[in-house]
N, C-alpha and C. Protein backbone atom coordinates (compact mmCIF):
# COMPACT_ATOMS: atom_id res chain seq x y z
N UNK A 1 70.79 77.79 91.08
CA UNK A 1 71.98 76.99 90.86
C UNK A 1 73.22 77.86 91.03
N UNK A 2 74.25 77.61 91.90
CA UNK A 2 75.36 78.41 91.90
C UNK A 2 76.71 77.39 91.58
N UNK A 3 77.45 77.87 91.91
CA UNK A 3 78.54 77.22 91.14
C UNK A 3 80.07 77.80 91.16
N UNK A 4 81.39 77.18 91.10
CA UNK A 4 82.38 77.82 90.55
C UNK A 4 83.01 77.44 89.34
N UNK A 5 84.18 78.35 88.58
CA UNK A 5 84.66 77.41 87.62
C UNK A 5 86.12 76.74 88.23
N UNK A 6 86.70 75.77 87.70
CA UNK A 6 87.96 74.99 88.20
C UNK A 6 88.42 74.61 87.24
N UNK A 7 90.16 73.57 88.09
CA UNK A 7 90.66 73.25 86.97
C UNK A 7 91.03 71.63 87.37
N UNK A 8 90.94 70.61 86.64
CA UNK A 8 91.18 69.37 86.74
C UNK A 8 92.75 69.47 87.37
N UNK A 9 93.08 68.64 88.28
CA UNK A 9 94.29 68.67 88.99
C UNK A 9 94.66 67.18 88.40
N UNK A 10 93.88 66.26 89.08
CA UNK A 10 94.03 64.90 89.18
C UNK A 10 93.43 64.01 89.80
N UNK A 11 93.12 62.91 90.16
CA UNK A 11 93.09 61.41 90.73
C UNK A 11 94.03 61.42 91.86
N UNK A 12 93.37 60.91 92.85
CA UNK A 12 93.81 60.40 94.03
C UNK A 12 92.94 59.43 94.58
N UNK A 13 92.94 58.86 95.50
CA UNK A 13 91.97 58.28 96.87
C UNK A 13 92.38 58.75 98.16
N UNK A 14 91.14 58.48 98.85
CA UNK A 14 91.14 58.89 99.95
C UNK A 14 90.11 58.04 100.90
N UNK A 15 90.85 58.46 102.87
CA UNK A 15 89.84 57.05 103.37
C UNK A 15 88.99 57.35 104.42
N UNK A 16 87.31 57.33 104.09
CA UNK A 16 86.71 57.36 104.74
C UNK A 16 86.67 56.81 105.88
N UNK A 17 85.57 57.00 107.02
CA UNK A 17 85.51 56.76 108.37
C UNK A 17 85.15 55.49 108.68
N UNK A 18 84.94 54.71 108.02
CA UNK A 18 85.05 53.31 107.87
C UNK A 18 86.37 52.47 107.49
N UNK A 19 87.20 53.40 106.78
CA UNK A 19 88.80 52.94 106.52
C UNK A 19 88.25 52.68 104.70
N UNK A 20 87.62 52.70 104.30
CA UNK A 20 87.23 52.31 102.60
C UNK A 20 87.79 53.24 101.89
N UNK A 21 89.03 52.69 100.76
CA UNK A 21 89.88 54.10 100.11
C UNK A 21 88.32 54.30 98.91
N UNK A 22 88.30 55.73 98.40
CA UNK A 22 87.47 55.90 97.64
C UNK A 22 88.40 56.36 96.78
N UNK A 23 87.67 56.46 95.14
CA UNK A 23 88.47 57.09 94.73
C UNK A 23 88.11 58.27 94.00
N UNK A 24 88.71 59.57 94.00
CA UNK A 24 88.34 60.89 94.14
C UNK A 24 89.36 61.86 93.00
N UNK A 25 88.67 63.11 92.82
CA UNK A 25 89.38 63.80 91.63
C UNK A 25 89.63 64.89 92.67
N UNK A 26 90.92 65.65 92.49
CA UNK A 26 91.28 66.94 93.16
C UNK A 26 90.78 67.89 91.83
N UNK A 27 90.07 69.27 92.26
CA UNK A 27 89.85 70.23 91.47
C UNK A 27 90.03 71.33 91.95
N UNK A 28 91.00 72.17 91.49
CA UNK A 28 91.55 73.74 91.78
C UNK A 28 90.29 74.66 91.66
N UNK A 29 89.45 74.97 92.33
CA UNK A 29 88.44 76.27 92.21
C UNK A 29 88.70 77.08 92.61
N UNK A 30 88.34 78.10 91.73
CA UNK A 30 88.48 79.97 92.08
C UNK A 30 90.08 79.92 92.40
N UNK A 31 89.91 80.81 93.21
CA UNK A 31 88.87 82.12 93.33
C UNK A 31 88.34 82.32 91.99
N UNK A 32 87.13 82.69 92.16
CA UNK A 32 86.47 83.44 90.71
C UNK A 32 86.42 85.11 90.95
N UNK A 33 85.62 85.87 89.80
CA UNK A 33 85.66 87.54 90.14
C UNK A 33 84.12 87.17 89.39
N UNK A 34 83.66 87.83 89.93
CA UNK A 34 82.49 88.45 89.26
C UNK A 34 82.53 89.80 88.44
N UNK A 35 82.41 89.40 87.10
CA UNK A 35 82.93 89.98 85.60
C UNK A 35 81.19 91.05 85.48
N UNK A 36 79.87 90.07 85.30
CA UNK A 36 79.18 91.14 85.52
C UNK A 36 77.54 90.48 86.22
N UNK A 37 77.10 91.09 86.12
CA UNK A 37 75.63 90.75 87.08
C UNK A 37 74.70 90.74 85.69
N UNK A 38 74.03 89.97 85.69
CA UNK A 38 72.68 90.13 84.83
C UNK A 38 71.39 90.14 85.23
N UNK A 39 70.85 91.07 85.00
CA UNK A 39 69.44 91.67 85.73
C UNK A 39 68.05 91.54 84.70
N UNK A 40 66.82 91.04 85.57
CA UNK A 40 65.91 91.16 84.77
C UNK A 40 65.22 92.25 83.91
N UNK A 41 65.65 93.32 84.56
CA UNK A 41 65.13 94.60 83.49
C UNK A 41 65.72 94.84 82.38
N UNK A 42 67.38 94.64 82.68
CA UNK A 42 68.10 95.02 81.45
C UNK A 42 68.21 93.70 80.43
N UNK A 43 68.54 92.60 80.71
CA UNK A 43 68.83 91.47 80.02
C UNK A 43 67.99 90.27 80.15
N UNK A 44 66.98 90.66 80.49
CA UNK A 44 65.69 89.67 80.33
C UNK A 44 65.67 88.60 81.61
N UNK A 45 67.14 88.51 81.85
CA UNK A 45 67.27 86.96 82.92
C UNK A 45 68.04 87.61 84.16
N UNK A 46 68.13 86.92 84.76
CA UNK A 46 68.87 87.03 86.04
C UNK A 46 70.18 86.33 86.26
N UNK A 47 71.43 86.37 86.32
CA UNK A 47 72.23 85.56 86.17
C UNK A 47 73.81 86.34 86.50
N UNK A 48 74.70 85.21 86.86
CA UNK A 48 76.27 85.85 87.33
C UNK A 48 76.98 85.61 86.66
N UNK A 49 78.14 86.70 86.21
CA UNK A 49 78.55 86.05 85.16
C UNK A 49 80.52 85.77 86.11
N UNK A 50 81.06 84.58 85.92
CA UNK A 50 82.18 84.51 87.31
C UNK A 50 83.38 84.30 86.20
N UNK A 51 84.31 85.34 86.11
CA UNK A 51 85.93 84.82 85.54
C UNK A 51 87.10 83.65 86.28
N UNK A 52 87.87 83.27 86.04
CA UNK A 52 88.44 82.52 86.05
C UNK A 52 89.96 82.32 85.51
N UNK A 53 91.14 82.34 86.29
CA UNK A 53 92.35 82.09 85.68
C UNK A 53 92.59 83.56 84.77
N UNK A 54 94.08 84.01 85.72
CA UNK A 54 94.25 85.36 84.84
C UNK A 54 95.23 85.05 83.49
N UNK A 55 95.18 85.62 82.71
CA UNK A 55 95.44 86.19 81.10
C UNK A 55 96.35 87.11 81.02
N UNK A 56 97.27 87.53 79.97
CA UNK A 56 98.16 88.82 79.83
C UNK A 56 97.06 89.56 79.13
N UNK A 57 97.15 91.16 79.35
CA UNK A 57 96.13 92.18 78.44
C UNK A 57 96.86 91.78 77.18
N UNK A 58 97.90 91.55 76.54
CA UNK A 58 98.01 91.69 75.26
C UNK A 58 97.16 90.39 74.31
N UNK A 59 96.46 89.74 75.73
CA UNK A 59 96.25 88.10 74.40
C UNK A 59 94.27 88.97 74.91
N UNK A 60 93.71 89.59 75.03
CA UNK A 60 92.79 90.26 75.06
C UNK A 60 92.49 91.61 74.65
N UNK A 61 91.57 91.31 73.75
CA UNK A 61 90.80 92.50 73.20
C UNK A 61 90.69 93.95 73.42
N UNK A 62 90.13 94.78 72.79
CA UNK A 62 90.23 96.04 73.88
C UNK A 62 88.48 96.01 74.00
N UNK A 63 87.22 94.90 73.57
CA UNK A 63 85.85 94.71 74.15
C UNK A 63 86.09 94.34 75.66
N UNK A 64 87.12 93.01 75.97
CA UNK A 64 87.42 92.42 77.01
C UNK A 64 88.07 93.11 78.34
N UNK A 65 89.03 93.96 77.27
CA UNK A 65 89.61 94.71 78.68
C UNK A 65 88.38 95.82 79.08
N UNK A 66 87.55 96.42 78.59
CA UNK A 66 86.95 97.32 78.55
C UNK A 66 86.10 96.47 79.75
N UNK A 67 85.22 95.45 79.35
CA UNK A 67 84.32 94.73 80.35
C UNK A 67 85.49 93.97 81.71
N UNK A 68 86.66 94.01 81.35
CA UNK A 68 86.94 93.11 82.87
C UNK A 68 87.60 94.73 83.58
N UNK A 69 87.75 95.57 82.74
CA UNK A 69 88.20 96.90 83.75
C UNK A 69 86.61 97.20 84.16
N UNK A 70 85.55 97.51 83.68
CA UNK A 70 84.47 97.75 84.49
C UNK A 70 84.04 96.88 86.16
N UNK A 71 84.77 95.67 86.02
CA UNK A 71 84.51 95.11 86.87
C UNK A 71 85.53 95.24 87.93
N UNK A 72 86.84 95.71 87.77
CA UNK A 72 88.12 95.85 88.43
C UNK A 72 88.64 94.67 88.33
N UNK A 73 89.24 94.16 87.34
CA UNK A 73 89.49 92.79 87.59
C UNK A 73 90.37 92.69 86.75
N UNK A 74 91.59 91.69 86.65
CA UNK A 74 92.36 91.53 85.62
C UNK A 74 91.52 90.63 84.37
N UNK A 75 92.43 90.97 83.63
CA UNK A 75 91.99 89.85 82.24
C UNK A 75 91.57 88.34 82.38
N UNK A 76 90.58 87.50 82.46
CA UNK A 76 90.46 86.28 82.91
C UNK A 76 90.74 85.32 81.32
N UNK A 77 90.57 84.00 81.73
CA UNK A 77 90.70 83.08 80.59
C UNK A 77 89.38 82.59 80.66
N UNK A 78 88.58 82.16 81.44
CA UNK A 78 87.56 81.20 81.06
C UNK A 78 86.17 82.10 82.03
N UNK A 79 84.82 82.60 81.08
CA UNK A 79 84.11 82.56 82.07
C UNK A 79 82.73 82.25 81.63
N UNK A 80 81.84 82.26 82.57
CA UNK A 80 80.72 81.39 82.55
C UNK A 80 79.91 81.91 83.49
N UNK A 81 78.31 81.82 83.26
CA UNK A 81 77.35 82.64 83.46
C UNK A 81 76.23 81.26 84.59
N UNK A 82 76.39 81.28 85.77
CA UNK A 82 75.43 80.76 86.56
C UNK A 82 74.02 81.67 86.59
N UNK A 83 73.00 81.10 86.63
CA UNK A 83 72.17 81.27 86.47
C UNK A 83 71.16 81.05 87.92
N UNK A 84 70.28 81.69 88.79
CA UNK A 84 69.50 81.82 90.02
C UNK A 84 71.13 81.19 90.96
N UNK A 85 71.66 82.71 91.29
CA UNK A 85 72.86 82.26 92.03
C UNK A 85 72.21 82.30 93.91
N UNK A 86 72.81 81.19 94.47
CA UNK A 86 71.51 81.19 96.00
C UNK A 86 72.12 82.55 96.46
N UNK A 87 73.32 83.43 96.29
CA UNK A 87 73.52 84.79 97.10
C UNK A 87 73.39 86.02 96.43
N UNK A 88 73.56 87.14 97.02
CA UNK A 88 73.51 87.94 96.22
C UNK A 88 74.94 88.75 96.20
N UNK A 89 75.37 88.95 95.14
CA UNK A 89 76.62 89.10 94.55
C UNK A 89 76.55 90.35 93.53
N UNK A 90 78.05 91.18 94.18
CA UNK A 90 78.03 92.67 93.53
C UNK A 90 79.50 92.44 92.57
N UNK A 91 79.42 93.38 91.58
CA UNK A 91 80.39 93.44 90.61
C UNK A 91 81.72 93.43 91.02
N UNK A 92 82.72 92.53 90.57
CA UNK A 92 83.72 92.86 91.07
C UNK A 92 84.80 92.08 92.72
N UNK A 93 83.43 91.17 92.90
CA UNK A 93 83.62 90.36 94.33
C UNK A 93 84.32 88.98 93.82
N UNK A 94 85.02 88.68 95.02
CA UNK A 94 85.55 87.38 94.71
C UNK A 94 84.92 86.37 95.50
N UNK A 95 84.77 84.76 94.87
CA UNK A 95 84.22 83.97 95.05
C UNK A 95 85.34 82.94 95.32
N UNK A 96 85.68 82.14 96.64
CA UNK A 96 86.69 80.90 96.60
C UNK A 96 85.61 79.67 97.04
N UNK A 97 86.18 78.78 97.16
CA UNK A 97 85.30 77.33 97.18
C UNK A 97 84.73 77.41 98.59
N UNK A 98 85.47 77.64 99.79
CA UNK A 98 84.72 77.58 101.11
C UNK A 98 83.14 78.94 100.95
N UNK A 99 83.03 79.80 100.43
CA UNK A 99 81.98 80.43 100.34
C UNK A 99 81.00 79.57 99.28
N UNK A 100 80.89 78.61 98.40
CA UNK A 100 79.89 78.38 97.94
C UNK A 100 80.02 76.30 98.17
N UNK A 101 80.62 76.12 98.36
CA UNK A 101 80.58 74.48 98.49
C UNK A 101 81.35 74.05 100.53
N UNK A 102 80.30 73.01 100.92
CA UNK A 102 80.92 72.18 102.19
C UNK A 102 80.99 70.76 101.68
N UNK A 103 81.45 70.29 103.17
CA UNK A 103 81.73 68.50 102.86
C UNK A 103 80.55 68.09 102.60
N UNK A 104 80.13 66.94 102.30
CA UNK A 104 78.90 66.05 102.29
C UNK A 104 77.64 66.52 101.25
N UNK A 105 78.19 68.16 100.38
CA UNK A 105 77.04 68.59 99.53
C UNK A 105 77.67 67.62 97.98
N UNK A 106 76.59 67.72 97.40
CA UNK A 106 76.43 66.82 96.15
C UNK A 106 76.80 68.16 95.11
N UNK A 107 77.67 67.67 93.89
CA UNK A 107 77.64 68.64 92.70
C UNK A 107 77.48 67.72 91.70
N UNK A 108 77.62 68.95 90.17
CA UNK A 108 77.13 68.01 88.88
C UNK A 108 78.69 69.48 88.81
N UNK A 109 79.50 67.99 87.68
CA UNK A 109 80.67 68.64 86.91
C UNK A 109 80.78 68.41 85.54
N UNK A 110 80.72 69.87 84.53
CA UNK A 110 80.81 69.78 83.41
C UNK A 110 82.06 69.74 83.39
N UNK A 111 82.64 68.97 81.79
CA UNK A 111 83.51 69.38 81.36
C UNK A 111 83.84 68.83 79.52
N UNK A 112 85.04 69.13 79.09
CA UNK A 112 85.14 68.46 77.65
C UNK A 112 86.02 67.35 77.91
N UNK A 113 85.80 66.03 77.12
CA UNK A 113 86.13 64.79 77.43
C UNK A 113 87.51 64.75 76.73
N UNK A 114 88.35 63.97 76.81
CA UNK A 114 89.56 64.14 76.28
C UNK A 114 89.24 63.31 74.41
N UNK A 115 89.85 64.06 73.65
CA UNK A 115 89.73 63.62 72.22
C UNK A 115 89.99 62.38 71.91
N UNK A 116 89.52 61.21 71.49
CA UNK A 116 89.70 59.54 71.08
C UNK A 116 90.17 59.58 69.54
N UNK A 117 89.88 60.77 68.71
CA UNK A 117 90.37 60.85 67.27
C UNK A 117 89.14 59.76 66.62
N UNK A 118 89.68 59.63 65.69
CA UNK A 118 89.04 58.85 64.60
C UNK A 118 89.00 56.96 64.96
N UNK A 119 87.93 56.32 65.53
CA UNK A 119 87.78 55.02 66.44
C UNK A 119 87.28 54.13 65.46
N UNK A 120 87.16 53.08 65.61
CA UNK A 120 85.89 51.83 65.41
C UNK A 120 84.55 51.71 66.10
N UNK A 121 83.87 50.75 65.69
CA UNK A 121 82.93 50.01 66.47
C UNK A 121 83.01 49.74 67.88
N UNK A 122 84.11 48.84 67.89
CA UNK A 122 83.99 48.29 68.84
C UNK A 122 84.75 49.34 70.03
N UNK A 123 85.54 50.01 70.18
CA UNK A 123 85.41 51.10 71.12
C UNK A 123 85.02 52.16 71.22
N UNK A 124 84.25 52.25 69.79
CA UNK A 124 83.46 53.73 70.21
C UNK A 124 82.01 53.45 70.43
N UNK A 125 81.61 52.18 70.24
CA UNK A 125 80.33 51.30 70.56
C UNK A 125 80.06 50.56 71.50
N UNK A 126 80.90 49.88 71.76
CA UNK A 126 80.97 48.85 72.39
C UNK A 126 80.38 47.48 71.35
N UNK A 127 80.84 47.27 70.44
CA UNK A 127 80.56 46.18 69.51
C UNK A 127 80.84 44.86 69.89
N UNK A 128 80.95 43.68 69.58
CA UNK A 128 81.67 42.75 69.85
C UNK A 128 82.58 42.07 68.67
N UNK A 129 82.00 42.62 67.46
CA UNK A 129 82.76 42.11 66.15
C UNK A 129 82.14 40.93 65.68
N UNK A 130 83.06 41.30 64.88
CA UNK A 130 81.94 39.95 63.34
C UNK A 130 82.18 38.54 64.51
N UNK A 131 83.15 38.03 65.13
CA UNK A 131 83.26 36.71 65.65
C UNK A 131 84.40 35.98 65.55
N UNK A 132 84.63 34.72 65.46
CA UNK A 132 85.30 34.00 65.21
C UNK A 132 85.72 33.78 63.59
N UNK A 133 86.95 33.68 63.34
CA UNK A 133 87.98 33.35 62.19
C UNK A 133 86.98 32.23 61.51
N UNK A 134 86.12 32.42 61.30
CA UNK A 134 85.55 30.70 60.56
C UNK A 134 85.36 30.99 58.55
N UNK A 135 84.94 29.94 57.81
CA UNK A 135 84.32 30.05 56.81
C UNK A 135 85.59 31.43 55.99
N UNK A 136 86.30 31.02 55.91
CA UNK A 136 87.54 32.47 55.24
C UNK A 136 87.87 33.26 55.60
N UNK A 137 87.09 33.68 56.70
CA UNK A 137 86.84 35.26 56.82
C UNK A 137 88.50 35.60 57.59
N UNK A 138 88.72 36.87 57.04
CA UNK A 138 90.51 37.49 57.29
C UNK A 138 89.99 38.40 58.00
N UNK A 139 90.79 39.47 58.95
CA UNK A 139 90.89 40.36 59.11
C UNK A 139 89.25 41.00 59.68
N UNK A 140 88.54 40.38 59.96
CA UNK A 140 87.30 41.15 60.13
C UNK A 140 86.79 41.27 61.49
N UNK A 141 87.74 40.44 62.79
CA UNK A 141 87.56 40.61 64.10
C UNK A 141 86.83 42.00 64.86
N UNK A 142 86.74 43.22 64.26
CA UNK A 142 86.55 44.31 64.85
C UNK A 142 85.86 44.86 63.63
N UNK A 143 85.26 44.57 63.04
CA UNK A 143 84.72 45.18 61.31
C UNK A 143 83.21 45.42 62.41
N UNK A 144 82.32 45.90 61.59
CA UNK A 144 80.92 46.36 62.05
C UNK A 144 79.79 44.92 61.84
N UNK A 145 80.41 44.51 60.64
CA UNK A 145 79.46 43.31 59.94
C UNK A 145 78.16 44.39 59.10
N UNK A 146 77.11 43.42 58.79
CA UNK A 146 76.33 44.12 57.47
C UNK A 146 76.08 45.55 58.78
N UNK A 147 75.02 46.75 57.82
CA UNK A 147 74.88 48.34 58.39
C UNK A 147 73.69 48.71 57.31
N UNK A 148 73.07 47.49 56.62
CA UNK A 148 71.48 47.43 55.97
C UNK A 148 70.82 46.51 55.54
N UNK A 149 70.05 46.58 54.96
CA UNK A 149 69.11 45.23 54.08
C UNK A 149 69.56 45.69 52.64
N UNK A 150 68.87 44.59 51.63
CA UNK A 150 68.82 44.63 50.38
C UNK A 150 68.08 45.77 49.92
N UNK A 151 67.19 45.05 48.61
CA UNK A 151 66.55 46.28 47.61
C UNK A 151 66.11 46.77 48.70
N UNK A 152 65.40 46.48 49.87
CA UNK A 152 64.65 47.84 50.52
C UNK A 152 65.48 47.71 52.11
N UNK A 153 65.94 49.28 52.54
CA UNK A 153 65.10 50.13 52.17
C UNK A 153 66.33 50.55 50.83
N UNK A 154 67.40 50.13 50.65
CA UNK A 154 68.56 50.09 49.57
C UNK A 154 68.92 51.68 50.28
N UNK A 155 69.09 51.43 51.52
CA UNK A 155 69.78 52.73 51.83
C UNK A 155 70.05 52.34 53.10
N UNK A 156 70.90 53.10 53.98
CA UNK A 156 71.30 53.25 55.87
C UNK A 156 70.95 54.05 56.42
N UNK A 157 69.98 53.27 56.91
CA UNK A 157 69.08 54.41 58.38
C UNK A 157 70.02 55.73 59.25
N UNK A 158 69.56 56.41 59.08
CA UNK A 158 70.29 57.79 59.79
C UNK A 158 70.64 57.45 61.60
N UNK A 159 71.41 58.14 61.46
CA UNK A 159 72.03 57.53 63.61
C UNK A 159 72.42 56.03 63.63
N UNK A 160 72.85 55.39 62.17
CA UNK A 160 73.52 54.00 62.89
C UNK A 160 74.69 54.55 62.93
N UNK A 161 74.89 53.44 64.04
CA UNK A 161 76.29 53.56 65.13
C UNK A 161 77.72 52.86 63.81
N UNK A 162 78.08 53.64 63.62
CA UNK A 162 79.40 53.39 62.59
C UNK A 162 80.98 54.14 63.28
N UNK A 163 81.99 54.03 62.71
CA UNK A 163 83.17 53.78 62.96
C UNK A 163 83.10 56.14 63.05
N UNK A 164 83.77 56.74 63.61
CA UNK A 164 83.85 57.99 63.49
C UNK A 164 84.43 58.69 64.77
N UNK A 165 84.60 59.98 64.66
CA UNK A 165 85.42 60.59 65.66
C UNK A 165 84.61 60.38 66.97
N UNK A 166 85.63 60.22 67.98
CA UNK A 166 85.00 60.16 69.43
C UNK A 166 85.78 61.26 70.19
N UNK A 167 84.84 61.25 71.40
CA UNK A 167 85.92 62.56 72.19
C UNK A 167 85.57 63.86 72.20
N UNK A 168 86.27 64.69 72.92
CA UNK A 168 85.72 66.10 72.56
C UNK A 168 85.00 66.37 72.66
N UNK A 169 83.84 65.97 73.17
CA UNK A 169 82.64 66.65 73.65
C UNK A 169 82.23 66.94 75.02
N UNK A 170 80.98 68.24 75.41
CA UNK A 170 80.75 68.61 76.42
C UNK A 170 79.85 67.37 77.01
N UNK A 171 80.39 67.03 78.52
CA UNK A 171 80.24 66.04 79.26
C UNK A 171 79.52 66.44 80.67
N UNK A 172 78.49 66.05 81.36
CA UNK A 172 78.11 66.58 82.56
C UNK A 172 78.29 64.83 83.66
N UNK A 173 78.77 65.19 84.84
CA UNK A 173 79.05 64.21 85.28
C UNK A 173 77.93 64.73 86.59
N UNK A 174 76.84 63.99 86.93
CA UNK A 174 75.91 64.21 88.66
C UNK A 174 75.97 63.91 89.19
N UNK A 175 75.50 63.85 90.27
CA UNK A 175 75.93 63.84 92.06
C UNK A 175 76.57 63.23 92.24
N UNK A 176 77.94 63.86 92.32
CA UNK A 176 79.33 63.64 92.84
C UNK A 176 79.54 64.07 94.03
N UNK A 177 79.72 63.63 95.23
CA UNK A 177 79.53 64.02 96.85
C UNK A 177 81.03 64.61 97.05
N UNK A 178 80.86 65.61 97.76
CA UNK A 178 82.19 66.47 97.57
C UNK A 178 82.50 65.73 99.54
N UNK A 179 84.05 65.49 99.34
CA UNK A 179 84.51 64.66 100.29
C UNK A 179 85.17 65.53 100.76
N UNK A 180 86.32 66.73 100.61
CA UNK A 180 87.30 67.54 101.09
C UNK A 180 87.04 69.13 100.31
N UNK A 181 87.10 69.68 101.46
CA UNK A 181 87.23 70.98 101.07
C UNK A 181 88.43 71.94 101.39
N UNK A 182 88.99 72.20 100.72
CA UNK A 182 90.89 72.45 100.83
C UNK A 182 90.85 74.46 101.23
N UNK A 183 89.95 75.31 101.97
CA UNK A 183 90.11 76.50 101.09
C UNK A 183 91.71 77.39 101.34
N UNK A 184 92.42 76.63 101.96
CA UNK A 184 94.12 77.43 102.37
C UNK A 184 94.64 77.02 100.34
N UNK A 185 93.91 75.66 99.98
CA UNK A 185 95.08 75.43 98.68
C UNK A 185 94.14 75.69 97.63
N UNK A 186 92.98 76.50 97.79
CA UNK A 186 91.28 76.68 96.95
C UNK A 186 91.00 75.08 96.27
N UNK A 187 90.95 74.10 96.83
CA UNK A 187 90.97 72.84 96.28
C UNK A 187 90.11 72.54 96.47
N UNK A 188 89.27 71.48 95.72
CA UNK A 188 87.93 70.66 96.11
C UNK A 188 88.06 69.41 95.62
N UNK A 189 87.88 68.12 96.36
CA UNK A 189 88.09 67.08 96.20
C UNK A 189 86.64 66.31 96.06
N UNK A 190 86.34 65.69 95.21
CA UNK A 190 84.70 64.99 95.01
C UNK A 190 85.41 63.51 94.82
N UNK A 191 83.90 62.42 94.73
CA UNK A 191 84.33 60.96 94.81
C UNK A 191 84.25 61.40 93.36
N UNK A 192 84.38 60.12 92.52
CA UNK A 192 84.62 59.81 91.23
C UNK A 192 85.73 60.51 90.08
N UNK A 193 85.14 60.17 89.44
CA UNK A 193 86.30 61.07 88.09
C UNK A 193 85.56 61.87 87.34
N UNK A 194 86.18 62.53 86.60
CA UNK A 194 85.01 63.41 86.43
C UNK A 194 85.98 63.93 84.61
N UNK A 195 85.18 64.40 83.32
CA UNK A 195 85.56 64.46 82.48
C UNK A 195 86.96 65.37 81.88
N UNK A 196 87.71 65.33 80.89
CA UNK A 196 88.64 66.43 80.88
C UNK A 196 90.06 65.48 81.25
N UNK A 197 91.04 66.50 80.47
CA UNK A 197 92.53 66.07 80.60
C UNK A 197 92.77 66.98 81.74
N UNK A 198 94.02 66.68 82.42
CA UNK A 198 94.39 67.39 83.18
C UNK A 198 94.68 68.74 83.26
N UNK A 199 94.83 69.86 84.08
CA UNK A 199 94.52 71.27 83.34
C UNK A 199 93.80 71.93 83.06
N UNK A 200 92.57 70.85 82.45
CA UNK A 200 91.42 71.51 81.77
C UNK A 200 90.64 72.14 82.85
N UNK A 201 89.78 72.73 81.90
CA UNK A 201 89.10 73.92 82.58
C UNK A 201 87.25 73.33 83.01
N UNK A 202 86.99 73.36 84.08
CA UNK A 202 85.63 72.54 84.43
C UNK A 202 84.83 73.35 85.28
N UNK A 203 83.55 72.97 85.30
CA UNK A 203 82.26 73.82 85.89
C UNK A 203 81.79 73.30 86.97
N UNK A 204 81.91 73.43 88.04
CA UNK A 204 81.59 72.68 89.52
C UNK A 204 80.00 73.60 89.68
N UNK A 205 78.85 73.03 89.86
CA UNK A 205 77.60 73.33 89.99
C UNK A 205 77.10 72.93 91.05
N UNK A 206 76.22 73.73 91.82
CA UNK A 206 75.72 72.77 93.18
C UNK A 206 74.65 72.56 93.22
């Protein structure tokens, strides 16, 4: 599995050879640096480890500077460890999108979903609500309705779907067909949308 890291740009469309607008996410990749190599003798696995987006030395460590000066590299912000990378890759090399992604290849994009805060049922469920205003009932259009039985089990089953924070979590989006490959603006354009506020920081996998 190889991969780069990126950054959510935005939404656009674009029109295939049929004239059909699709609609597509722009994502800023790389260049990456390769921070360090992981080898089966020393660290059990095999694996790359790729930085991302430079940093001032003062908002980094002196562990960090120590490991991104071994590699020659400035201070990065975000990095992440691919695992059976298809090339072989030495310390210190840079990685942009035309060396590991073309048109028409398929990726899977992680990312963190934008925060919903504290929700209901019905949009963090998809509920439909208690119903119609009938028999008294006020205010209960979007309520959950009952969430147990009586004397037994006189308790609420663990994992029911109740009202609570949504959002914020790690999201993998799959085969997303990469439509444009930008490497003069390091850009990569895929169909769909893909998780994350704008800015954010995302994992393009191939």
């Amino acid at each position: 599995m190889s991969g780069l890291i990126g950054k959510k740009i935005g939404m656009t469309s674009v029109y295939n050879a049929d004239g059909q607008a699709l609609a597509c996410t722009v994502i800023e990749t790389g260049p990456c640096v390769v921070t360090q190599v992981r080898s089966l003798e020393k660290d059990g696995y095999t694996a790359v480890q790729l930085g991302y987006g430079d940093k001032k030395e003062k908002h980094s460590n002196k562990p960090e500077l120590g490991h991104f000066k071994k590699a020659g590299t400035t201070p990065k912000r975000k990095l992440v460890e691919f695992k059976e990378f298809t090339q072989e890759l030495n310390l210190g090399e840079t990685l942009t999108v035309a060396d590991v992604f073309t048109e028409a290849d398929f990726v899977d994009v992680v990312g963190t979903a934008k925060g919903r805060g504290f929700q209901g049922v019905v949009k963090r469920h998809g509920f439909g609500g208690v119903g119609g205003q009938t028999h008294g009932q006020h205010n209960r259009g979007r309520h959950p309705g009952s969430i147990g039985a009586c004397s037994f089990p006189s308790r609420v089953f663990k994992g029911l779907r109740m009202a609570g924070r949504m959002g914020g979590n790690r999201v993998k989006v799959q085969n997303l067909r990469v439509l444009r490959v930008l490497p003069e603006q390091n850009l990569l354009v895929v169909s769909g949308s893909i998780p994350g506020a704008k800015n954010s920081y995302v994992i393009i996998e191939k």
